[in-house]
Protein backbone atom coordinates (compact mmCIF):
# COMPACT_ATOMS: atom_id res chain seq x y z
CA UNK A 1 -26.32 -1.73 80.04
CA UNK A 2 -25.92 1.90 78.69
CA UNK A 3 -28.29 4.49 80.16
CA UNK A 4 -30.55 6.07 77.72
CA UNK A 5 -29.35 9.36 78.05
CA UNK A 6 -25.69 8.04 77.37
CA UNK A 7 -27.14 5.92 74.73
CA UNK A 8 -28.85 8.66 72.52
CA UNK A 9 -25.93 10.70 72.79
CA UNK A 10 -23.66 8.00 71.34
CA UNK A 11 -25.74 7.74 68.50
CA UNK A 12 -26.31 11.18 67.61
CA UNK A 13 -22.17 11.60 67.53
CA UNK A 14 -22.27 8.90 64.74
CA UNK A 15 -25.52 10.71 63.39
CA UNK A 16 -23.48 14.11 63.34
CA UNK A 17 -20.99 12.69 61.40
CA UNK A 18 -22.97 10.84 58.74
CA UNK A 19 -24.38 14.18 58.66
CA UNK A 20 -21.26 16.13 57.83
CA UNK A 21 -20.56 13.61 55.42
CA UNK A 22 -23.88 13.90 53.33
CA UNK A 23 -23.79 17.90 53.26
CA UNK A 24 -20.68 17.71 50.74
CA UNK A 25 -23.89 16.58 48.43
CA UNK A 26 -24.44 20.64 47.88
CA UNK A 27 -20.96 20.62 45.75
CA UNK A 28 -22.25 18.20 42.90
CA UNK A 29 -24.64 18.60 40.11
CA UNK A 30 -27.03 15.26 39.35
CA UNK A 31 -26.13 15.91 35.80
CA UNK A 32 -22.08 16.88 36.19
CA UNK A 33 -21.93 13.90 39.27
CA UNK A 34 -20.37 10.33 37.62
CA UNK A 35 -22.43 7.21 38.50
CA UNK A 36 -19.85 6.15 41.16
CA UNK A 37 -19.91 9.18 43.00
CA UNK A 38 -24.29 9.27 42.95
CA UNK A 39 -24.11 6.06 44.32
CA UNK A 40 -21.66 7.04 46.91
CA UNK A 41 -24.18 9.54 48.26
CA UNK A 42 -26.88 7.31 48.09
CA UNK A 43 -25.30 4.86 50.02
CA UNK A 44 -24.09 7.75 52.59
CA UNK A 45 -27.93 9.06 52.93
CA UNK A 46 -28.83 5.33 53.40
CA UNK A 47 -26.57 5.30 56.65
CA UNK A 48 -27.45 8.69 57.59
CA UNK A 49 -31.14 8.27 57.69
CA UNK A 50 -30.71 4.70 59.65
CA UNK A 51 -28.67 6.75 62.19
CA UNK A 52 -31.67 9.50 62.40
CA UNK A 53 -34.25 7.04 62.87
CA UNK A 54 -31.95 5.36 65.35
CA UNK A 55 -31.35 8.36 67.50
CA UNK A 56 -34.81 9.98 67.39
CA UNK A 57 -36.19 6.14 68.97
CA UNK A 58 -33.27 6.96 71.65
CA UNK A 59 -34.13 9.94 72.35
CA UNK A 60 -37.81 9.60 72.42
CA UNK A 61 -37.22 6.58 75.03
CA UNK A 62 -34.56 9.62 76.84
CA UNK A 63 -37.61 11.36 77.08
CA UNK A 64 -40.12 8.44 78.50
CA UNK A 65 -41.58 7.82 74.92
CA UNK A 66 -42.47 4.09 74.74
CA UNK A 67 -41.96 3.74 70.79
CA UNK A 68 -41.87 0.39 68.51
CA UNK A 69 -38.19 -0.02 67.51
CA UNK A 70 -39.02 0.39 63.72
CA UNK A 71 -38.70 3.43 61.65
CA UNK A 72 -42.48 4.64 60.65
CA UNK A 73 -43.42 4.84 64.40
CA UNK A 74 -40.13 6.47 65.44
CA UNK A 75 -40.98 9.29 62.91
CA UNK A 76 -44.80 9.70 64.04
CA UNK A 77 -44.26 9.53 67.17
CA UNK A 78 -40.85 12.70 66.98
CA UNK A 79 -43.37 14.26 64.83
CA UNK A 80 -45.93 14.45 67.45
CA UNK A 81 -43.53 15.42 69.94
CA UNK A 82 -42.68 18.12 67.73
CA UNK A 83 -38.86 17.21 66.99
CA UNK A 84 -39.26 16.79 63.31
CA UNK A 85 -41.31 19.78 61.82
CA UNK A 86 -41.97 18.20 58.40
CA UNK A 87 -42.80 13.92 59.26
CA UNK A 88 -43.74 13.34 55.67
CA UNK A 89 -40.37 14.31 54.84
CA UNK A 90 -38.93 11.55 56.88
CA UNK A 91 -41.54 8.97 55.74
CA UNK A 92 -40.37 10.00 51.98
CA UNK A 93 -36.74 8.98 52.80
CA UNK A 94 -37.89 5.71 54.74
CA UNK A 95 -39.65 5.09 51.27
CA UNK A 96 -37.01 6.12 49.06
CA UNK A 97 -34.18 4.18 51.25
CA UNK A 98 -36.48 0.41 50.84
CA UNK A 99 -36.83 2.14 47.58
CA UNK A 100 -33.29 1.78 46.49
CA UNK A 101 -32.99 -1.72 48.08
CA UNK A 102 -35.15 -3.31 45.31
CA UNK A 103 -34.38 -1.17 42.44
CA UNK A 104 -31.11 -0.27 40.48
CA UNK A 105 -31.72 1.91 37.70
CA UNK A 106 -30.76 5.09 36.63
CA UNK A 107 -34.06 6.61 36.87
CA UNK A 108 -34.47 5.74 40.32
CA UNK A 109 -30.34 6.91 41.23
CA UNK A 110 -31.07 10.53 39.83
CA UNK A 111 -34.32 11.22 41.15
CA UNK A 112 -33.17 9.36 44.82
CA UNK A 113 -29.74 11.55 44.79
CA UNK A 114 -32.21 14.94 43.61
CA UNK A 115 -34.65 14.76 46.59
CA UNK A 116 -31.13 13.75 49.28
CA UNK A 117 -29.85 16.87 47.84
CA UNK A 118 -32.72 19.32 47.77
CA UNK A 119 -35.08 17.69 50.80
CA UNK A 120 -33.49 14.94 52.26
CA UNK A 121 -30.18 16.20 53.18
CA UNK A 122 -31.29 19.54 54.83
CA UNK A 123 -33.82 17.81 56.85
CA UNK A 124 -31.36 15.66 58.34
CA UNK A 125 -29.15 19.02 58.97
CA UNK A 126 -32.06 20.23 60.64
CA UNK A 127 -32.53 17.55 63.02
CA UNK A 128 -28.95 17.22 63.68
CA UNK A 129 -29.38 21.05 64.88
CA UNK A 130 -32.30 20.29 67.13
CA UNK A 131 -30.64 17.28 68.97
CA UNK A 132 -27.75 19.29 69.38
CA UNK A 133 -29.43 21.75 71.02
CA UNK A 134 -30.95 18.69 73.51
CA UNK A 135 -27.85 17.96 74.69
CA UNK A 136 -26.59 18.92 78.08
């Protein structure tokens, strides 16, 4: 079995890199960005935010945390250990990722891919930068 500390650090590589991925975001325009491409980021936040969720639980259980392995504690419980400054921010892209599992419509694409790019996306870069920091 992997220890913990091992563990979260695996995952936050993988994080990192979803990471980098999602910050080319800040070169497109919703209205100048083809369907393909919104979609493409979409589907890039969608991993990105399941690797955040995934690595805060890790780290939290680095730490001693005893969390549920589901998303909505992970993010109230890093909130109350202070690692996310802004939790309704994460709950927001929880809702917005089960959000764009049941719906398909361009309504829902432009204002998903508006909040990764002006919220979501810089959150994530933000936590990225704090785990960093955590590591030894």
């Amino acid at each position: 079995m992997i220890s913990q500390d091992v563990r979260w650090e695996q995952r936050f590589e993988n994080f990192s890199r979803a990471c980098i991925l999602l910050s080319e975001i800040k070169d497109y325009a919703p209205q100048d960005t083809p369907a393909i491409i919104r979609e493409g980021f979409i589907q890039r936040f969608e991993v990105t935010f399941e690797l955040s969720w995934k690595t805060l639980r890790d780290y939290l259980e680095y730490l001693g945390h005893d969390v549920q392995p589901s998303p909505r504690p992970v993010i109230k419980e890093a909130f109350a250990a202070k690692i996310i400054a802004n939790g309704q921010i994460f709950i927001n892209m929880l809702e917005a990722r089960n959000e764009m599992s049941h719906r398909y419509d361009e309504e829902t694409f432009s204002k998903v891919f508006l909040a990764i790019k002006s919220e979501y996306s810089p959150a994530l870069e933000e936590l990225r930068i704090y785990l960093e920091s955590c590591r030894k």
